[in-house]
N, C-alpha and C. Protein backbone atom coordinates (compact mmCIF):
# COMPACT_ATOMS: atom_id res chain seq x y z
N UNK A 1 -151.21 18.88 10.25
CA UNK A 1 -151.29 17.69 9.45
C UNK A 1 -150.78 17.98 8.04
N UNK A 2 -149.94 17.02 7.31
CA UNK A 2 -149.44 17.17 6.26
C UNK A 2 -150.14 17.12 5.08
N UNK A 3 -150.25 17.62 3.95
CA UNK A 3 -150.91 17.47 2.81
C UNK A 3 -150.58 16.77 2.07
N UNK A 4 -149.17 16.20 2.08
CA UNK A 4 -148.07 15.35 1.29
C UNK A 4 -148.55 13.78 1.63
N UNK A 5 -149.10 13.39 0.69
CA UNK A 5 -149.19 11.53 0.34
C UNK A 5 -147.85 10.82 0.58
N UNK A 6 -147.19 11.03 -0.66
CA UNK A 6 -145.72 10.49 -0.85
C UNK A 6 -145.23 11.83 -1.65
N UNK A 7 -144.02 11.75 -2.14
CA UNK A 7 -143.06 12.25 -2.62
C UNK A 7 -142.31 11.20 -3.81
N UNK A 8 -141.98 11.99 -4.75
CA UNK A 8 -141.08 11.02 -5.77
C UNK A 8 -139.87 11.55 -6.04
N UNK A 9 -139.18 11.05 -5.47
CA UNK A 9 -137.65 11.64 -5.67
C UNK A 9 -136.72 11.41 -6.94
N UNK A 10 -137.31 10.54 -7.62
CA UNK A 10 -136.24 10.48 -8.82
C UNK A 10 -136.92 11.37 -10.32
N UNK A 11 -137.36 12.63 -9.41
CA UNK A 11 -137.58 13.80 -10.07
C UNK A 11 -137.37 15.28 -10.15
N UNK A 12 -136.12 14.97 -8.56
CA UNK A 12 -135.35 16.04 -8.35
C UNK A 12 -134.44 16.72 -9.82
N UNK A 13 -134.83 18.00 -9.78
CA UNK A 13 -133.67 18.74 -11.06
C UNK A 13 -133.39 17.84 -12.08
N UNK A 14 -134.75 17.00 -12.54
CA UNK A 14 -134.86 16.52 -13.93
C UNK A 14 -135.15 17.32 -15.01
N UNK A 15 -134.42 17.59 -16.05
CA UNK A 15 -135.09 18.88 -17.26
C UNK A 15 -136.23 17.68 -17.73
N UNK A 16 -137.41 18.80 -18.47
CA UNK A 16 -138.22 18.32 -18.84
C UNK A 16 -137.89 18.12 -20.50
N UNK A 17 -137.77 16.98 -20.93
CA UNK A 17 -137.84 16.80 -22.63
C UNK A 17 -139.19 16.94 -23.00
N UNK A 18 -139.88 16.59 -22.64
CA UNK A 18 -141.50 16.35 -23.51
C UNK A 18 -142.61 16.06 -22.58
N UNK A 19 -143.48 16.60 -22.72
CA UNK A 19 -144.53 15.85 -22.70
C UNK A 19 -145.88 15.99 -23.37
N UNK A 20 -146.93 15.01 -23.44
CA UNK A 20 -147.97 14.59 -24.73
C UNK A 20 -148.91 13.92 -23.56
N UNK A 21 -150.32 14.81 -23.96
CA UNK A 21 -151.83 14.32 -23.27
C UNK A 21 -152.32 13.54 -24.15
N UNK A 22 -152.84 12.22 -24.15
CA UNK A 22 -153.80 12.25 -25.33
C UNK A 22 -155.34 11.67 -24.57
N UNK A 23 -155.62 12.77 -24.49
CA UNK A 23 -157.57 13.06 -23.88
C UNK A 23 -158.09 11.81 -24.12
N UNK A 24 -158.15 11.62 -25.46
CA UNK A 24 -159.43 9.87 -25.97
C UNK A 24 -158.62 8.92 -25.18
N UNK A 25 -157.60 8.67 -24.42
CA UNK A 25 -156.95 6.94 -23.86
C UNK A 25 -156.62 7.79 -22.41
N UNK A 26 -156.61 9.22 -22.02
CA UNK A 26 -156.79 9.75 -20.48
C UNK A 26 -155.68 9.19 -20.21
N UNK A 27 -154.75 9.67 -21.20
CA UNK A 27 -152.98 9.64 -20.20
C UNK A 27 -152.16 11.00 -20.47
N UNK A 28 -151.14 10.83 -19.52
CA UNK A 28 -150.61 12.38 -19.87
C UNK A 28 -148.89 11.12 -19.78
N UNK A 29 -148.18 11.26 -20.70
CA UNK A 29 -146.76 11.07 -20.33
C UNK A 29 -145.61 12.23 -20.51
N UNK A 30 -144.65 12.05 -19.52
CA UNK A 30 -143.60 13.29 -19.18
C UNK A 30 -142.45 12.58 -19.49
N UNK A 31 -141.59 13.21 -19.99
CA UNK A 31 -140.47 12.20 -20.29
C UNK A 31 -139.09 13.12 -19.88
N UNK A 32 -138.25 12.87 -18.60
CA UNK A 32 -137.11 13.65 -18.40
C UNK A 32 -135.91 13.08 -18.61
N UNK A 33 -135.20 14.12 -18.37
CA UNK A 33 -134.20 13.53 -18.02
C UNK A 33 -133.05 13.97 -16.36
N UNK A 34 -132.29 13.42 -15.99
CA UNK A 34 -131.54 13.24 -15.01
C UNK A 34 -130.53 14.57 -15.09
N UNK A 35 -129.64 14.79 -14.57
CA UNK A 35 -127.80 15.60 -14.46
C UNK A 35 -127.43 14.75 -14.59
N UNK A 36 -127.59 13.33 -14.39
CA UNK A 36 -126.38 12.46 -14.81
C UNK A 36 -126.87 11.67 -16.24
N UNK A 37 -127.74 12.48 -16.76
CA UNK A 37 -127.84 11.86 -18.05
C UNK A 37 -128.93 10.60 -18.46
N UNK A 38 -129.57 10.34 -17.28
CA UNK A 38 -130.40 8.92 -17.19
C UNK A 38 -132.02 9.77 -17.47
N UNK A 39 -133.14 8.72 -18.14
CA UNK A 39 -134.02 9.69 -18.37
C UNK A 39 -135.03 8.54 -17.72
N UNK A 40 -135.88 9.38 -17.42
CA UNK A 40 -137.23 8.93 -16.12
C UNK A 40 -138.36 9.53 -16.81
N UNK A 41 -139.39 8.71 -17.05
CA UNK A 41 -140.76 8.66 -17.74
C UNK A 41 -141.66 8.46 -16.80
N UNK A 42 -142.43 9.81 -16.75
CA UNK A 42 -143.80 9.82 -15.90
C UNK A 42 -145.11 9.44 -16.49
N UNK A 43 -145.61 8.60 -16.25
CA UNK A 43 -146.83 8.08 -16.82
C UNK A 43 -148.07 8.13 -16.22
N UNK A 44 -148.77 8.89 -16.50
CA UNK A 44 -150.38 9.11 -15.50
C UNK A 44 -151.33 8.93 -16.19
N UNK A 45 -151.99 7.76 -15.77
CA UNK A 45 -153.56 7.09 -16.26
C UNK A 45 -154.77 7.36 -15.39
N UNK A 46 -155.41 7.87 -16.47
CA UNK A 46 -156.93 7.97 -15.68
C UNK A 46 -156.72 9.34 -15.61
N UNK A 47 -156.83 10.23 -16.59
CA UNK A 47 -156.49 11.24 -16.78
C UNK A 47 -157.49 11.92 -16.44
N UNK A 48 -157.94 13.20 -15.35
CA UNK A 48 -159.07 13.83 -15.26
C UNK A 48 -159.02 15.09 -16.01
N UNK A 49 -157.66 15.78 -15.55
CA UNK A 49 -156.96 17.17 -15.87
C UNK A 49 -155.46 17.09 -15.57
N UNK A 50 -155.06 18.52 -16.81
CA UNK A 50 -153.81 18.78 -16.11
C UNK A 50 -153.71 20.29 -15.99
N UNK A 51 -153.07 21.25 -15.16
CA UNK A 51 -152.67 22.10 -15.34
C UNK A 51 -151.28 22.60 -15.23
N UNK A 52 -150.85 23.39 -16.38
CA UNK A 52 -149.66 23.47 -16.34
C UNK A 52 -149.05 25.14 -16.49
N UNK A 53 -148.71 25.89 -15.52
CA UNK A 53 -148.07 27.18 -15.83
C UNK A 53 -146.56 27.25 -15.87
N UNK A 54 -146.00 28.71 -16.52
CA UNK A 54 -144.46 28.89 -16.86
C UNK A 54 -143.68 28.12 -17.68
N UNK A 55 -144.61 27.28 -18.46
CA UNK A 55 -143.67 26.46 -19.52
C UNK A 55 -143.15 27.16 -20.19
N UNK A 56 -141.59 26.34 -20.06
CA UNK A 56 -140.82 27.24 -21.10
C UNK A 56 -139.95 26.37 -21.81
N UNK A 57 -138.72 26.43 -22.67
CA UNK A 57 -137.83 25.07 -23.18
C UNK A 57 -137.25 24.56 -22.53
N UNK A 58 -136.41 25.35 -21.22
CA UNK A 58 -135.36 24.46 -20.23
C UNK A 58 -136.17 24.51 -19.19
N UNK A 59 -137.32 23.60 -19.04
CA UNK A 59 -137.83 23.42 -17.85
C UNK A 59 -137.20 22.37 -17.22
N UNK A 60 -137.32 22.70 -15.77
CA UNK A 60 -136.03 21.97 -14.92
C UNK A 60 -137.04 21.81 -13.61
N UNK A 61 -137.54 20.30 -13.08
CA UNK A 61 -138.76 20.08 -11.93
C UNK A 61 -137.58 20.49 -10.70
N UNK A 62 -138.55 20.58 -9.69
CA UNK A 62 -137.92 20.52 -8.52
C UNK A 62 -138.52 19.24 -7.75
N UNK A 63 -139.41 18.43 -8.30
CA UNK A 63 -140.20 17.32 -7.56
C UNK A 63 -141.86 17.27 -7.76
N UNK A 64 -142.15 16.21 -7.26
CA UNK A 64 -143.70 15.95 -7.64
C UNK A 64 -143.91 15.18 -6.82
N UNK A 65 -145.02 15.72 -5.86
CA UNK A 65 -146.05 15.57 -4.45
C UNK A 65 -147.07 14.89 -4.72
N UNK A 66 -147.80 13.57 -4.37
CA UNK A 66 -149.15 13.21 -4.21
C UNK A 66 -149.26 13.75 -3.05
N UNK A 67 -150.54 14.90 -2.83
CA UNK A 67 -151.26 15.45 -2.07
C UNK A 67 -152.69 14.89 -2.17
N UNK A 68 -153.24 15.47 -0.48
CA UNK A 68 -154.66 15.45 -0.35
C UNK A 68 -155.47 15.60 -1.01
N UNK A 69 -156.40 14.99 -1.57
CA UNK A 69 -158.03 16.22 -2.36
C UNK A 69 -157.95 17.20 -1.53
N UNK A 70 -158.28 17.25 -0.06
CA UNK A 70 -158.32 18.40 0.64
C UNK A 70 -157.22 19.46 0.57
N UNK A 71 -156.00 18.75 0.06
CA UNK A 71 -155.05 20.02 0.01
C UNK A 71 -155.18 20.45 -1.41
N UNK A 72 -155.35 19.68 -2.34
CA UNK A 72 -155.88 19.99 -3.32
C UNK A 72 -156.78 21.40 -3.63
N UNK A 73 -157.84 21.62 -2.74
CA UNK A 73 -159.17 21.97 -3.03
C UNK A 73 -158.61 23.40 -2.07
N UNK A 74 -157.66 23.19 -0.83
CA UNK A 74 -157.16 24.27 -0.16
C UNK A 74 -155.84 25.15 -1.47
N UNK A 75 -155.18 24.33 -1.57
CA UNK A 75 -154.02 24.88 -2.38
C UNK A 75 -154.43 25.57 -3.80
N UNK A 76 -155.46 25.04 -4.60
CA UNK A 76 -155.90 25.61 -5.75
C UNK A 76 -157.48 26.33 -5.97
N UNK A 77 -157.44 26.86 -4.50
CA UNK A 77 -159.07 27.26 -4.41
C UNK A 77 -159.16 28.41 -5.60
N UNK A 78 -158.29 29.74 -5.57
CA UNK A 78 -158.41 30.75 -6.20
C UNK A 78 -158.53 30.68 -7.84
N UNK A 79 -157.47 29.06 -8.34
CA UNK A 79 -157.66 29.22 -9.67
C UNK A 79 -159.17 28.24 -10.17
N UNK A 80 -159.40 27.04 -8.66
CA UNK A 80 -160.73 26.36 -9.49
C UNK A 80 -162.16 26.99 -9.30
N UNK A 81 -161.87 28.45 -8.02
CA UNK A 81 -163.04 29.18 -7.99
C UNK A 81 -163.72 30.27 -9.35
N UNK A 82 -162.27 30.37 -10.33
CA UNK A 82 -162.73 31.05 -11.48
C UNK A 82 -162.53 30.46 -12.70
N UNK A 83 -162.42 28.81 -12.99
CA UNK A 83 -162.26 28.15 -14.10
C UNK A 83 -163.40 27.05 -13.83
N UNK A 84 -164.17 26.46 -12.81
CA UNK A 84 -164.50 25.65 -12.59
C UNK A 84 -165.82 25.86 -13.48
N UNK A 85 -166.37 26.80 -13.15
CA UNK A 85 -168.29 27.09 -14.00
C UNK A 85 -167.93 27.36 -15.83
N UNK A 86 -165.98 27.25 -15.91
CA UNK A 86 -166.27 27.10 -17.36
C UNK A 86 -165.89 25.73 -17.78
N UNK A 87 -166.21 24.40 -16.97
CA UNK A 87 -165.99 23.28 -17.03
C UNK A 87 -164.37 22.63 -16.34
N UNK A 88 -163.38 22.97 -16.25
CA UNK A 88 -162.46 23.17 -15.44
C UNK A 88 -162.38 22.80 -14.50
N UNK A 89 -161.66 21.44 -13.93
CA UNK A 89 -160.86 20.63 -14.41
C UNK A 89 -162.12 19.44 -15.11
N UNK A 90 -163.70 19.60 -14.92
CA UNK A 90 -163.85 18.95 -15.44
C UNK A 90 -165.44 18.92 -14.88
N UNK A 91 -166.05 19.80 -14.23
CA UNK A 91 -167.34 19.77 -13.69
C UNK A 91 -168.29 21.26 -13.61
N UNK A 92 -168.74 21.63 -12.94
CA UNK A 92 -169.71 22.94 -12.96
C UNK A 92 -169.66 23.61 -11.56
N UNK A 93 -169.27 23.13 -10.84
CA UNK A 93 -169.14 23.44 -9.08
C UNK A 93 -167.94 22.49 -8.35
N UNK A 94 -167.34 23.28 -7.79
CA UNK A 94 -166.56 22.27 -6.80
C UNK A 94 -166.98 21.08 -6.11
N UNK A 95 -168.32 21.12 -5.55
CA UNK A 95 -168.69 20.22 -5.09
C UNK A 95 -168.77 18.66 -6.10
N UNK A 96 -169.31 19.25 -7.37
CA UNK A 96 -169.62 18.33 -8.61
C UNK A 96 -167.95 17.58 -8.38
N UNK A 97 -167.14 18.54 -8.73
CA UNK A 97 -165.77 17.83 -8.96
C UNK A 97 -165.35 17.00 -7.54
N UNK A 98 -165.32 17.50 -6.49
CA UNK A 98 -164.95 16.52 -5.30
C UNK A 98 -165.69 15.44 -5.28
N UNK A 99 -167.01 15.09 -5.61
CA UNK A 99 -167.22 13.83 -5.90
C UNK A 99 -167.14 13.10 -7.06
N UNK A 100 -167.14 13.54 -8.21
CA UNK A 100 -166.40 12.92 -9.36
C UNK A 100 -165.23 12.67 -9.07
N UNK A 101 -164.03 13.19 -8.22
CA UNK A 101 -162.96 12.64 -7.75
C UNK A 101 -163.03 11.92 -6.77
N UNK A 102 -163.65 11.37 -6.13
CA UNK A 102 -164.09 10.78 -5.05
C UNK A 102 -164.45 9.61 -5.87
N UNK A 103 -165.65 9.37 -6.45
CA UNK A 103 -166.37 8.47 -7.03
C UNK A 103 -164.86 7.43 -8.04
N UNK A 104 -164.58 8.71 -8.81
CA UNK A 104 -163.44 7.90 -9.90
C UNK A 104 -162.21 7.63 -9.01
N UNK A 105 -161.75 8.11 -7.97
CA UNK A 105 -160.15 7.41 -7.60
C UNK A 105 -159.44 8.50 -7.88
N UNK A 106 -159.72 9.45 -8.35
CA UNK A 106 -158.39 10.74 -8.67
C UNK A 106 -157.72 10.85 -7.30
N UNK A 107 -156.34 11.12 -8.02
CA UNK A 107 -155.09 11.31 -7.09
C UNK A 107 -155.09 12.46 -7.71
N UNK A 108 -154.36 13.41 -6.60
CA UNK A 108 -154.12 14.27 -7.30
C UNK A 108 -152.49 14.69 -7.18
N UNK A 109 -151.22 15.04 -7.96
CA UNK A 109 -150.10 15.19 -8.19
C UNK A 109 -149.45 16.50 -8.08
N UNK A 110 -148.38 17.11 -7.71
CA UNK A 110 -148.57 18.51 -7.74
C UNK A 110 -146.60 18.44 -8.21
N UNK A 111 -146.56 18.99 -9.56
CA UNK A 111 -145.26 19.59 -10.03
C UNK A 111 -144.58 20.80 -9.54
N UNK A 112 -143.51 20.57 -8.87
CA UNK A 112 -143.19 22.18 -8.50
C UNK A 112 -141.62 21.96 -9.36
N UNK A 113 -141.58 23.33 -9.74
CA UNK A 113 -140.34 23.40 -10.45
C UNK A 113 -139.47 24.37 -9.65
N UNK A 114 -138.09 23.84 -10.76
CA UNK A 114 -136.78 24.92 -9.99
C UNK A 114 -136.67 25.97 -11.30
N UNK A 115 -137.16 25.16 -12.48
CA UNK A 115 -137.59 26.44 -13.55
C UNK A 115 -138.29 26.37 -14.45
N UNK A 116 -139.18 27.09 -14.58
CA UNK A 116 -139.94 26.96 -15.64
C UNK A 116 -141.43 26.11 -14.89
N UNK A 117 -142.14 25.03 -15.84
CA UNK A 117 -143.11 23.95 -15.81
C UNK A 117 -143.64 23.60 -14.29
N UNK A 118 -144.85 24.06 -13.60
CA UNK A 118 -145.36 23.45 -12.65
C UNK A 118 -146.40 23.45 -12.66
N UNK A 119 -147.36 23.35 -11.66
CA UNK A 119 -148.80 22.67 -11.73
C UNK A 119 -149.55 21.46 -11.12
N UNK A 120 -150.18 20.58 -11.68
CA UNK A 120 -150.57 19.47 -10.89
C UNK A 120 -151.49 19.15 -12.75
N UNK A 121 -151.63 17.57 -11.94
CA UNK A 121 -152.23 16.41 -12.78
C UNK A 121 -153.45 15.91 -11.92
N UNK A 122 -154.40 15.42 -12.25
CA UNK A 122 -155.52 15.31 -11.87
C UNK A 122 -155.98 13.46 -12.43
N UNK A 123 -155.46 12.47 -11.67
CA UNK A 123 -155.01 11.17 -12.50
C UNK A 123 -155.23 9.94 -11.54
N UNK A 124 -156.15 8.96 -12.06
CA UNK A 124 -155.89 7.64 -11.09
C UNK A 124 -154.81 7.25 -10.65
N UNK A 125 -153.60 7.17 -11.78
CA UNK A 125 -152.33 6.01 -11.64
C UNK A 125 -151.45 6.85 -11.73
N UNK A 126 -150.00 6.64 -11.48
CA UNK A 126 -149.07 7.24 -11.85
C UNK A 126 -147.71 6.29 -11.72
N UNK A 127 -146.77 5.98 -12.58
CA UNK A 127 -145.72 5.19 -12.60
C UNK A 127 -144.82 6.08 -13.34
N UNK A 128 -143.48 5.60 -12.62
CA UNK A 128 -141.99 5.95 -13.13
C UNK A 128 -141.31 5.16 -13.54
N UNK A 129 -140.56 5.65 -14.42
CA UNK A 129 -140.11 4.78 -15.49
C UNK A 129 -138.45 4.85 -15.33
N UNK A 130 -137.98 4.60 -14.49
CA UNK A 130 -136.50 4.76 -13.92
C UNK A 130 -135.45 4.02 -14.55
N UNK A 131 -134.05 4.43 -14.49
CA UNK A 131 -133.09 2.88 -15.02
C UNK A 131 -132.78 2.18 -14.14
């Protein structure tokens, strides 16, 4: 069985220009751009967490997965089994967090890059901002 929700394709080998959390309004926006020059704005509301490793200046995505909670909880066991009791992504026990994500609607998002910037978002909503 697949772990993959959907897929967003108009985030293939987008460089990353920016992006800005702001915690008090629980949004995270990403702002890329295209190879052909067109730029695509990721917008995620209902912000729980984000995590982000290998950032660097020419970060370049390879795509972004809505996955399972369950693949979630399979795919990132090792890093939320030693961040979680220091509040991480946002509770005291895994269990605490699977139903706070449960209860609130979290989706969860997963960034994989071709360089640099990947990770996952931890977020009710998510919209693209395409031309």
């Amino acid at each position: 069985m697949s772990m993959v929700i959907q897929s967003f394709d108009h985030l293939h080998d987008n460089r990353v220009l920016c992006y800005c959390a702001d915690f008090e309004a629980h949004i995270l926006h990403v702002d890329t751009r295209t190879e052909a020059g067109e730029n695509v704005s990721v917008h995620f509301t209902g912000l729980l967490a984000h995590w982000f490793e290998n950032v660097i200046r020419d970060n370049i995505l390879f795509g972004m997965d809505e996955i399972t909670v369950d693949g979630f909880f399979e795919q990132y066991k090792d890093l939320l089994g030693g961040a979680v009791s220091y509040g991480f992504p946002a509770c005291c026990s895994i269990e605490e967090l699977r139903e706070r994500m449960d209860r609130e609607h979290i989706r969860v998002f997963v960034i994989d890059a071709s360089l640099g910037l990947c990770g996952f978002v931890l977020a009710q909503e998510v919209e693209l901002k395409c031309p």
